[in-house]
Protein backbone atom coordinates (compact mmCIF):
# COMPACT_ATOMS: atom_id res chain seq x y z
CA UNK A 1 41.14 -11.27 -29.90
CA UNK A 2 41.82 -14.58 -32.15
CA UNK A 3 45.39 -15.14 -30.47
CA UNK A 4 42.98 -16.25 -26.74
CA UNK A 5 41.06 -18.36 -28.81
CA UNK A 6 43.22 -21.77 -28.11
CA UNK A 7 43.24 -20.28 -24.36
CA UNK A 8 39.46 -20.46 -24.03
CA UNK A 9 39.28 -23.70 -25.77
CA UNK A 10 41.90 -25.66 -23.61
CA UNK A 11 39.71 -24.06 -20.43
CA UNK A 12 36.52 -24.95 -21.85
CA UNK A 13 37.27 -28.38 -23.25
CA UNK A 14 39.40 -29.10 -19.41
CA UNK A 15 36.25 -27.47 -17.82
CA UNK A 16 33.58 -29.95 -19.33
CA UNK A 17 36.00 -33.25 -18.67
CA UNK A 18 37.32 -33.59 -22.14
CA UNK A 19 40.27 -35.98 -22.14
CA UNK A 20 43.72 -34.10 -21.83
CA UNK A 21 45.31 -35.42 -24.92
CA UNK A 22 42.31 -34.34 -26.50
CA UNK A 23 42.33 -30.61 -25.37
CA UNK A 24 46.18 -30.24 -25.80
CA UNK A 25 45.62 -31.46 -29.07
CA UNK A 26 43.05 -29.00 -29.54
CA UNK A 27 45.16 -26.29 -27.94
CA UNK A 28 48.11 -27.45 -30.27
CA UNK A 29 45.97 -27.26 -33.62
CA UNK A 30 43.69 -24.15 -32.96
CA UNK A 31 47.29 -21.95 -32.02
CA UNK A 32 48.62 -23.11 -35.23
CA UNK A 33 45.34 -22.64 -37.34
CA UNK A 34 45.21 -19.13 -35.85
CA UNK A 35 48.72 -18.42 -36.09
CA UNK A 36 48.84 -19.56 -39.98
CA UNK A 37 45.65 -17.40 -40.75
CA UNK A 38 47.05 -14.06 -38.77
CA UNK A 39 50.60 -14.52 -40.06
CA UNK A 40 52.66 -14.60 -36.85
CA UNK A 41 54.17 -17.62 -38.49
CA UNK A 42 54.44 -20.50 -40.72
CA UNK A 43 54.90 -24.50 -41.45
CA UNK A 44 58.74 -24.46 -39.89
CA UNK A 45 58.03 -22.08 -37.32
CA UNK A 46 55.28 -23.90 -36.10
CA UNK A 47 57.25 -27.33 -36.07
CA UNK A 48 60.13 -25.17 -34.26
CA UNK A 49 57.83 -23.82 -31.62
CA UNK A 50 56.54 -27.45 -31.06
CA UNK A 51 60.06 -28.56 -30.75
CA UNK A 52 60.79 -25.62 -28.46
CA UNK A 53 57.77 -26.84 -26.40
CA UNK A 54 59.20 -31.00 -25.98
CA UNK A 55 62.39 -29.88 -25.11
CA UNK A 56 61.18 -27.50 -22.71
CA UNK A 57 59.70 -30.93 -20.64
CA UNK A 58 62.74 -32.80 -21.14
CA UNK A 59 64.44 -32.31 -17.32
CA UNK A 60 60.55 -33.71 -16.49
CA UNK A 61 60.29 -36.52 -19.09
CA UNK A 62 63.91 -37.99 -17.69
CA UNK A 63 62.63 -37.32 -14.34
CA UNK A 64 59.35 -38.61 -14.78
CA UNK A 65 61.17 -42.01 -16.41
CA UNK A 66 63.36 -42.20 -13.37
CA UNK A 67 60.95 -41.86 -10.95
CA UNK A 68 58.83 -44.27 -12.76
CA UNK A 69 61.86 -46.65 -12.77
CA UNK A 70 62.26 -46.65 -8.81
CA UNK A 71 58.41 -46.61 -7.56
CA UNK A 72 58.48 -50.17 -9.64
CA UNK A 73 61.75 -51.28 -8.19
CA UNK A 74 60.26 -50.17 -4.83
CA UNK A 75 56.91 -51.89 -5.26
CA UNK A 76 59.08 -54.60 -6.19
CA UNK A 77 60.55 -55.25 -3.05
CA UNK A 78 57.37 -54.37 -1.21
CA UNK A 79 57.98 -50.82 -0.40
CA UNK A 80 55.07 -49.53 -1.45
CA UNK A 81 52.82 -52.28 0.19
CA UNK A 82 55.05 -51.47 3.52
CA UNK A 83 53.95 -48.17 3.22
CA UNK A 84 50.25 -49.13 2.75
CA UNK A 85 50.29 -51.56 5.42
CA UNK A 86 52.06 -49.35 7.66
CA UNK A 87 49.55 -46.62 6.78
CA UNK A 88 46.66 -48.90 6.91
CA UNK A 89 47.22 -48.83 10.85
CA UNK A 90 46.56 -44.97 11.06
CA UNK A 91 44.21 -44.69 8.60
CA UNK A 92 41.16 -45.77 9.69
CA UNK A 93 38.61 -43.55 8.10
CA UNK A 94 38.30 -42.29 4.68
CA UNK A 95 39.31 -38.91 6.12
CA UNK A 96 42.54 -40.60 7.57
CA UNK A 97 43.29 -41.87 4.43
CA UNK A 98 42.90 -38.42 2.71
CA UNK A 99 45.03 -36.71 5.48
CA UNK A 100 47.59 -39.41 4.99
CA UNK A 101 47.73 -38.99 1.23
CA UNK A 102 48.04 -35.00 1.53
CA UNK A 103 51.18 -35.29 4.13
CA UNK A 104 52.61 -37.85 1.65
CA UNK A 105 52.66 -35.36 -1.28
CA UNK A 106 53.33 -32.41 0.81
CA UNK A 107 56.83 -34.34 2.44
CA UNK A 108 58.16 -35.39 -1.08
CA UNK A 109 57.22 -31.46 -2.14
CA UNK A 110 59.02 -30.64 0.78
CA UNK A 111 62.03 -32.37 0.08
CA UNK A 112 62.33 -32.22 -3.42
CA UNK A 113 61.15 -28.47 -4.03
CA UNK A 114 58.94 -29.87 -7.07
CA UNK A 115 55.19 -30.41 -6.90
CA UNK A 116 55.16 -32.35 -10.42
CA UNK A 117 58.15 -34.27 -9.25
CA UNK A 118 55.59 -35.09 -5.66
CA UNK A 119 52.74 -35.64 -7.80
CA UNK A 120 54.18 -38.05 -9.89
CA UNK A 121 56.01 -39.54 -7.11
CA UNK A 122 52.81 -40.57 -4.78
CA UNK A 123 50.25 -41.15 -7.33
CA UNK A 124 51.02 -44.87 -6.97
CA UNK A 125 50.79 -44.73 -3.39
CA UNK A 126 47.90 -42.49 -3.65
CA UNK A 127 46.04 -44.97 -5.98
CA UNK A 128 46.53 -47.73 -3.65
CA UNK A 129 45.64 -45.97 -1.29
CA UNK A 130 42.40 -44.75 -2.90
CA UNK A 131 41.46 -48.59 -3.87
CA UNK A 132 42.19 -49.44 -0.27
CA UNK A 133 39.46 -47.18 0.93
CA UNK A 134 37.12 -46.62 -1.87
CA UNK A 135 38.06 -42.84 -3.00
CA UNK A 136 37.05 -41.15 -5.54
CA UNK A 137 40.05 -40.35 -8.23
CA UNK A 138 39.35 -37.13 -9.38
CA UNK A 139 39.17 -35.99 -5.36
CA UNK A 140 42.84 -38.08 -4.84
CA UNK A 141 43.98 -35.73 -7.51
CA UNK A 142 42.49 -32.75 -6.32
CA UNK A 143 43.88 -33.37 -2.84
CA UNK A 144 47.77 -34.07 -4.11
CA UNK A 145 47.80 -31.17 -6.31
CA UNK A 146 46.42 -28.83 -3.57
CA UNK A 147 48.59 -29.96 -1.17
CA UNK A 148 51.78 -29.77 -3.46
CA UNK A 149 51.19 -26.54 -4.55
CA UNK A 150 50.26 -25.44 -0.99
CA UNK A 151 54.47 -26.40 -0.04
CA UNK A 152 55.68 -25.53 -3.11
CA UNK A 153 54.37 -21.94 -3.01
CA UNK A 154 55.78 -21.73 0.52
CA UNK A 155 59.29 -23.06 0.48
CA UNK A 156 61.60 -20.67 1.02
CA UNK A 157 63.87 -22.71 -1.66
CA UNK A 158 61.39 -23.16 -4.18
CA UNK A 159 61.85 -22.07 -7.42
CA UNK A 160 59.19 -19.15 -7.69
CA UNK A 161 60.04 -17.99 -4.27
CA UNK A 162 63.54 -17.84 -5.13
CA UNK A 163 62.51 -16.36 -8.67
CA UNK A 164 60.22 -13.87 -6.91
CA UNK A 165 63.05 -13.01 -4.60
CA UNK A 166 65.82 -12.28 -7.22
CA UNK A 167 63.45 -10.25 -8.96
CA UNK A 168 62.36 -8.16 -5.78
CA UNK A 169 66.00 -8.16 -4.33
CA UNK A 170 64.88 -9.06 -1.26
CA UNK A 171 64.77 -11.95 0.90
CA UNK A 172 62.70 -15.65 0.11
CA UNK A 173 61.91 -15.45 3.91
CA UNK A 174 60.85 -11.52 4.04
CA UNK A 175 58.35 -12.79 0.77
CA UNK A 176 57.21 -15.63 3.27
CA UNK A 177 54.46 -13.74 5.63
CA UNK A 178 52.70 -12.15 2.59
CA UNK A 179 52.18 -15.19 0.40
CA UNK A 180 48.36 -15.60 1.48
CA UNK A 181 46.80 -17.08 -1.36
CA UNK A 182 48.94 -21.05 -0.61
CA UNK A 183 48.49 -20.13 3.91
CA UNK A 184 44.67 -20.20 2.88
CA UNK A 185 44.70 -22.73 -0.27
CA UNK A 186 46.62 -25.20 2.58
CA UNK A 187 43.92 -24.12 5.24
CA UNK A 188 40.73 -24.71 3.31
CA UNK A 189 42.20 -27.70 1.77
CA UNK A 190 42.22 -28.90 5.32
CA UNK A 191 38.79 -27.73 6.30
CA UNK A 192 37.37 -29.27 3.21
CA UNK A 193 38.58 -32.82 3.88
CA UNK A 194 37.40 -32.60 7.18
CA UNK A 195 34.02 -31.01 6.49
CA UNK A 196 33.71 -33.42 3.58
CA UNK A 197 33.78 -36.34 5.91
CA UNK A 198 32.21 -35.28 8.61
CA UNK A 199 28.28 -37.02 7.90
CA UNK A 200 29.63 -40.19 6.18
């Protein structure tokens, strides 16, 4: 029963808004306060499982760096600003914007068969995006992780599609027509922009 403890405190503490270094903070200190107190391990195996945990996000960390790297070369050179301006001409309504944010996201998923890697990719353009035509952050965010997860779910090369695959022995495209929960995620995602806008 104690070992779900951290569990229901990262959820709760993420639920009510707490700030995420806060709650993985939280998460980090009640699993090792638990884990002490039950015995499952001690002071070196605690500072081994946290070193377990950092290299486990180094392939993102590098990636993250990269990417960081080239969105500031591109903006630069006035990629991003191309982009916006380029944008700017479709977009014409808050709802344009949001449509134009979630096929962003959902390309780059598409292409590079990692929604963190899409996130972290378009949440500059996003932002400027979002400053451009007054959106709220928190529904930005909501919109770009929907959207990436909606592609990343489906793609036939992703890696939990090809994960789920090996494991079933069967094809990533015989998976494909059964995977309802990201078909509907995608299609109420869609919906909700639209029905979100529709009075304002």
């Amino acid at each position: 029963m104690f070992k779900i403890l951290p569990y229901i405190i990262v959820i709760v503490t993420s639920l009510i808004g707490v700030n995420v270094i806060i709650v993985l903070l939280l998460g980090i200190l009640s699993s090792g306060i638990i884990g002490f107190i039950l015995g499952s391990f001690n002071l070196i195996g605690l500072f081994n499982s946290i070193s377990s945990g950092i290299l486990g996000m180094s392939e993102l960390i590098i990636i993250s760096i990269l990417i960081a790297g080239t969105i500031e070369l591109i903006n630069f050179n006035g990629g991003i600003d191309f982009i916006i301006n380029k944008g700017l001409k479709n977009f014409k309504t808050k709802r344009g914007a949001e449509y134009g944010i979630a096929t962003l996201v959902s390309l780059v998923d598409i292409c590079t068969a990692n929604n963190t890697v899409a996130i972290v990719t378009v949440g500059p353009i996003a932002k400027d995006i979002s400053n451009e035509f007054d959106l709220e952050p928190k529904r930005v965010a909501g919109i770009m992780d929907m959207f990436a997860c909606v592609f990343q779910g489906v793609i036939p090369y992703g890696a939990q599609l090809i994960s789920a695959a090996g494991l079933a022995a069967l094809s990533p495209f015989a998976i494909m027509k059964f995977l309802f929960y990201p078909y509907l995620m995608g299609i109420c995602a869609i919906i909700s922009i639209y029905i979100h806008w529709r009075n304002k």
